[in-house]
Protein backbone atom coordinates (compact mmCIF):
# COMPACT_ATOMS: atom_id res chain seq x y z
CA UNK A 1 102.15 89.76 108.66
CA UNK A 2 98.88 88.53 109.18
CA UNK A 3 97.33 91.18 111.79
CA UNK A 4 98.45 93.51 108.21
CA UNK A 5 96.40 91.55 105.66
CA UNK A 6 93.39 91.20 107.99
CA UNK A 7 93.37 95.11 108.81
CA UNK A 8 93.42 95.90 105.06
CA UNK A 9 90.99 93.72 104.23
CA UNK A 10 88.52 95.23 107.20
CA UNK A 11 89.01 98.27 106.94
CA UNK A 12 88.55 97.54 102.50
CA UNK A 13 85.69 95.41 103.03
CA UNK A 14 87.91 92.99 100.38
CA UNK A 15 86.87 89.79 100.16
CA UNK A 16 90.74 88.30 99.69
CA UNK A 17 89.36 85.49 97.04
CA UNK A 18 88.79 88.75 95.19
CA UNK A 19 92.90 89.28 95.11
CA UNK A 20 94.20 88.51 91.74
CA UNK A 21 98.21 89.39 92.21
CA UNK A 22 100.02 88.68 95.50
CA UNK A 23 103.14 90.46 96.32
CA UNK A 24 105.19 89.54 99.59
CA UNK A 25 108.64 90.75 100.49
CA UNK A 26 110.78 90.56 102.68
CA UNK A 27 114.53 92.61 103.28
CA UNK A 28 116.79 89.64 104.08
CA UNK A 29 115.08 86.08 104.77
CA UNK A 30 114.54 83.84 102.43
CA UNK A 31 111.68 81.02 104.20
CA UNK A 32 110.82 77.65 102.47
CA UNK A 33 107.77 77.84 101.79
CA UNK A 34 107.37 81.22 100.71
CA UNK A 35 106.16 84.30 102.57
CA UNK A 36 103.58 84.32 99.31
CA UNK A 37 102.72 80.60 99.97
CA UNK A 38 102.00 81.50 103.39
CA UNK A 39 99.63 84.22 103.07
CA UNK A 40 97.75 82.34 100.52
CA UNK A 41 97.62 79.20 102.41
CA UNK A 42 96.59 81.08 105.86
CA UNK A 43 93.82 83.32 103.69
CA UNK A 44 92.46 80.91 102.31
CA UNK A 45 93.01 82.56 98.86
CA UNK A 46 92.38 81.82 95.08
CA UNK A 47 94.41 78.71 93.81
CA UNK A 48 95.28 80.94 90.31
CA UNK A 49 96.48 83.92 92.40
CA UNK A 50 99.62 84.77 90.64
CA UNK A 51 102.15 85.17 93.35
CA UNK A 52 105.43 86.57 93.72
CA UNK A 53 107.97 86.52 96.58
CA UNK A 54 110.77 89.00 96.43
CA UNK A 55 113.86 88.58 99.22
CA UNK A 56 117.36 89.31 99.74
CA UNK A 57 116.49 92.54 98.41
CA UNK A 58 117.56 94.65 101.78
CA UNK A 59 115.54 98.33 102.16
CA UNK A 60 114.48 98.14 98.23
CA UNK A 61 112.21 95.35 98.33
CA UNK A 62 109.06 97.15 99.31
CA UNK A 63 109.73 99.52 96.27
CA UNK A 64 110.62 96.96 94.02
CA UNK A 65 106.97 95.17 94.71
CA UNK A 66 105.30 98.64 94.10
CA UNK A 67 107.45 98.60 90.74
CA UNK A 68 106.08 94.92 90.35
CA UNK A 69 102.81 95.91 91.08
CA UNK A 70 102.60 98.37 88.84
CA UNK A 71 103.65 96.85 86.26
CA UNK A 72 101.65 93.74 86.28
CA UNK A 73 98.26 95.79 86.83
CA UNK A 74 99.26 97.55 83.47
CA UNK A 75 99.26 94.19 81.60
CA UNK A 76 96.16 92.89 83.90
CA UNK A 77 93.05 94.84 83.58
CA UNK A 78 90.50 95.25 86.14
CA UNK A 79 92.88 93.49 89.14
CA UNK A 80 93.60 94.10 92.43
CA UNK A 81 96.98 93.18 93.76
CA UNK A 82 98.03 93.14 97.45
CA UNK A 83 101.27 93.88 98.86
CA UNK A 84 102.67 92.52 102.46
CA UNK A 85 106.18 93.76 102.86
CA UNK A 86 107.39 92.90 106.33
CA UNK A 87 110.85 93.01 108.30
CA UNK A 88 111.81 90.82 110.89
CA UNK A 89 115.45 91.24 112.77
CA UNK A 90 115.14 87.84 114.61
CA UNK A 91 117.83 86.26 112.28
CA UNK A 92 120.80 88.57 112.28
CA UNK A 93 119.97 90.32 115.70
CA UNK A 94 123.39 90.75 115.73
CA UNK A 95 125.06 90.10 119.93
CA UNK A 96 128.57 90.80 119.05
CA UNK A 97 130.61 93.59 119.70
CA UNK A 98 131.13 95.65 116.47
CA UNK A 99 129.80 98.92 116.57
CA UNK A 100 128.88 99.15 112.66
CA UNK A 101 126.94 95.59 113.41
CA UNK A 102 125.70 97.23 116.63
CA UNK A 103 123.79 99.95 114.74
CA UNK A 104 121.75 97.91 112.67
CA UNK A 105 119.52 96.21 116.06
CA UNK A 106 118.32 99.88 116.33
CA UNK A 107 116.75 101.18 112.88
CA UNK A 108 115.64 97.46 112.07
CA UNK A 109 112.91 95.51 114.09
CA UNK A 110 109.82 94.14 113.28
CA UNK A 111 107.21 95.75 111.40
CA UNK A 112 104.60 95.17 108.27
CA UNK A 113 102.25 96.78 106.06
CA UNK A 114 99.51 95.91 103.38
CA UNK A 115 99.07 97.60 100.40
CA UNK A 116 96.08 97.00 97.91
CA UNK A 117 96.29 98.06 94.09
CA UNK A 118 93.75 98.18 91.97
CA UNK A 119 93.50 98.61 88.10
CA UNK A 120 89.72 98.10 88.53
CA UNK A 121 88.01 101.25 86.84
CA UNK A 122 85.12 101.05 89.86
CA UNK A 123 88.23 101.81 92.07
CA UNK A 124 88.96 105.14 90.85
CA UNK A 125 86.73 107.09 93.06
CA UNK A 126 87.48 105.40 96.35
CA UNK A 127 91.00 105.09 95.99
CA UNK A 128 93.00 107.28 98.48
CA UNK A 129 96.27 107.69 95.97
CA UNK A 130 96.78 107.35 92.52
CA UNK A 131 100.47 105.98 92.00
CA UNK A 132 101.38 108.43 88.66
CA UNK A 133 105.22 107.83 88.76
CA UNK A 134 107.99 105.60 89.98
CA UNK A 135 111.32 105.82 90.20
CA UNK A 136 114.39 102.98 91.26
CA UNK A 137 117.95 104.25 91.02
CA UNK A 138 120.97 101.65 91.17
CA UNK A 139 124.08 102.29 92.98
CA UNK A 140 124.98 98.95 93.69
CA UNK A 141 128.05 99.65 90.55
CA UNK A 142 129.88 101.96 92.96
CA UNK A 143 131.85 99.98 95.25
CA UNK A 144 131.12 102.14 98.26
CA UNK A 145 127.47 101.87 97.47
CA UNK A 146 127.45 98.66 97.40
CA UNK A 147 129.63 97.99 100.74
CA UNK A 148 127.51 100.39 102.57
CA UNK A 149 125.11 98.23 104.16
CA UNK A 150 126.33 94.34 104.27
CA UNK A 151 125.39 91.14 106.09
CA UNK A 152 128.94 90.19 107.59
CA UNK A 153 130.70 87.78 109.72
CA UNK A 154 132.26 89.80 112.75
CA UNK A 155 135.72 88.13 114.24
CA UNK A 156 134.08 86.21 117.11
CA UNK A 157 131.92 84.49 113.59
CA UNK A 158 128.40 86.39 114.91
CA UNK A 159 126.49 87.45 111.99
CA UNK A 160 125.16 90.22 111.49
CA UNK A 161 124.45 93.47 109.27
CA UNK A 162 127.12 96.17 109.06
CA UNK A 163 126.31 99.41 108.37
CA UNK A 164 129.63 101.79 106.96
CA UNK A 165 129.95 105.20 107.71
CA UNK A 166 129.27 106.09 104.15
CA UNK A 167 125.64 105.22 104.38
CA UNK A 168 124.59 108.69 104.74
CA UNK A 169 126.98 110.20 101.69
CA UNK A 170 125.87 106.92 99.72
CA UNK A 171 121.71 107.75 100.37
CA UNK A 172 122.63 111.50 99.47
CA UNK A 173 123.33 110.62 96.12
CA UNK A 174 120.85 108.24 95.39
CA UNK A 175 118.25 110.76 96.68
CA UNK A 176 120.04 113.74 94.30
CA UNK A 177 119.56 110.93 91.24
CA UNK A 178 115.70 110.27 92.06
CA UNK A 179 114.50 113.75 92.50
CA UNK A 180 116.30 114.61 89.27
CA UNK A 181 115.04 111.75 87.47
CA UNK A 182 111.30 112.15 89.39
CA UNK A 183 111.21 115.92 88.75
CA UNK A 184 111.91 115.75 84.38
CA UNK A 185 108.51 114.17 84.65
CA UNK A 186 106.35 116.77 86.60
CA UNK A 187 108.22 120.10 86.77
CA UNK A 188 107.52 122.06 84.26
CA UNK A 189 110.32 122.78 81.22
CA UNK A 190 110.83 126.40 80.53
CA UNK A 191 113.50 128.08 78.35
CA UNK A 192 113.54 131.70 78.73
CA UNK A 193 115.17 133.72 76.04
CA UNK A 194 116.88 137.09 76.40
């Protein structure tokens, strides 16, 4: 988490007192104190950095902080605002002998990344990306949505996150939902008459 934050701010040339918005997440754990209260304490940063800590999301959390993000640089004018999603297995490396809890130690390990925002109009022509439109869809209503990727208790009482074999029919559909909701706002709309 940190070797993230001090990379972005090299390779920036940020001074992180000059962060106004902090956004840390993180898929499943839930530390006391915060992952936000962490990074501000090891950085050194601003004491009125407005900080937010978003957990217990699973896969969605680093979109939901670019959501965040977004949204609070369009209320806060010339801001920056860093993001440092991470994921860390440690805590339900799961030793049992399930094969859906099995299949989770592969896809998740440990891994981070830094993002900076800016709203900051001196920004615009040294920014690599300019983040036009976002889109969240919620499947969590269907019952085999939601069921699809769980933290669970196996028999033996090992913990650990069970992934159904529904995953892929349940990511299929939430794809088919974003590109139709992404594409209404870039493709064009043309009625042809005959």
């Amino acid at each position: 988490m940190f070797s993230t934050v001090t990379e972005l701010s090299e390779q920036t040339n940020i001074n992180l007192k000059s962060i106004d918005i902090l956004i840390t997440n993180y898929s499943m754990f839930s530390p006391t104190p915060s992952l936000s209260a962490v990074v501000v304490n090891e950085f050194n940063m601003r004491s009125n950095i407005m900080s937010f800590n978003l957990s217990g999301m699973g896969c969605s959390a680093g979109i939901g902080s670019v959501g965040l993000a977004k949204d609070l640089l369009k209320v806060h004018r010339d801001c920056l605002a860093l993001i440092v999603s991470i994921e860390m297995l440690n805590e339900y490396w799961y030793t049992g002998k399930n094969h859906s809890m099995l299949l989770s130690n592969c896809p998740f390990r440990l891994g981070g990344a830094a993002m900076l925002f800016s709203s900051r109009n001196q920004d615009n022509k040294i920014a690599k990306y300019e983040l036009k439109h976002l889109v969240t869809t919620s499947k969590a209503c269907d019952d085999q949505s939601y069921a699809c990727v769980f933290l669970d208790i196996d028999m033996e009482g090992k913990s650990g996150i069970s992934i159904s074999k529904s995953m892929v029919n349940v990511a299929e559909k939430a794809l088919k939902a974003n590109m139709a909701s992404l594409g209404l706002r870039f493709l064009p709309f043309k009625v042809h008459y005959r």
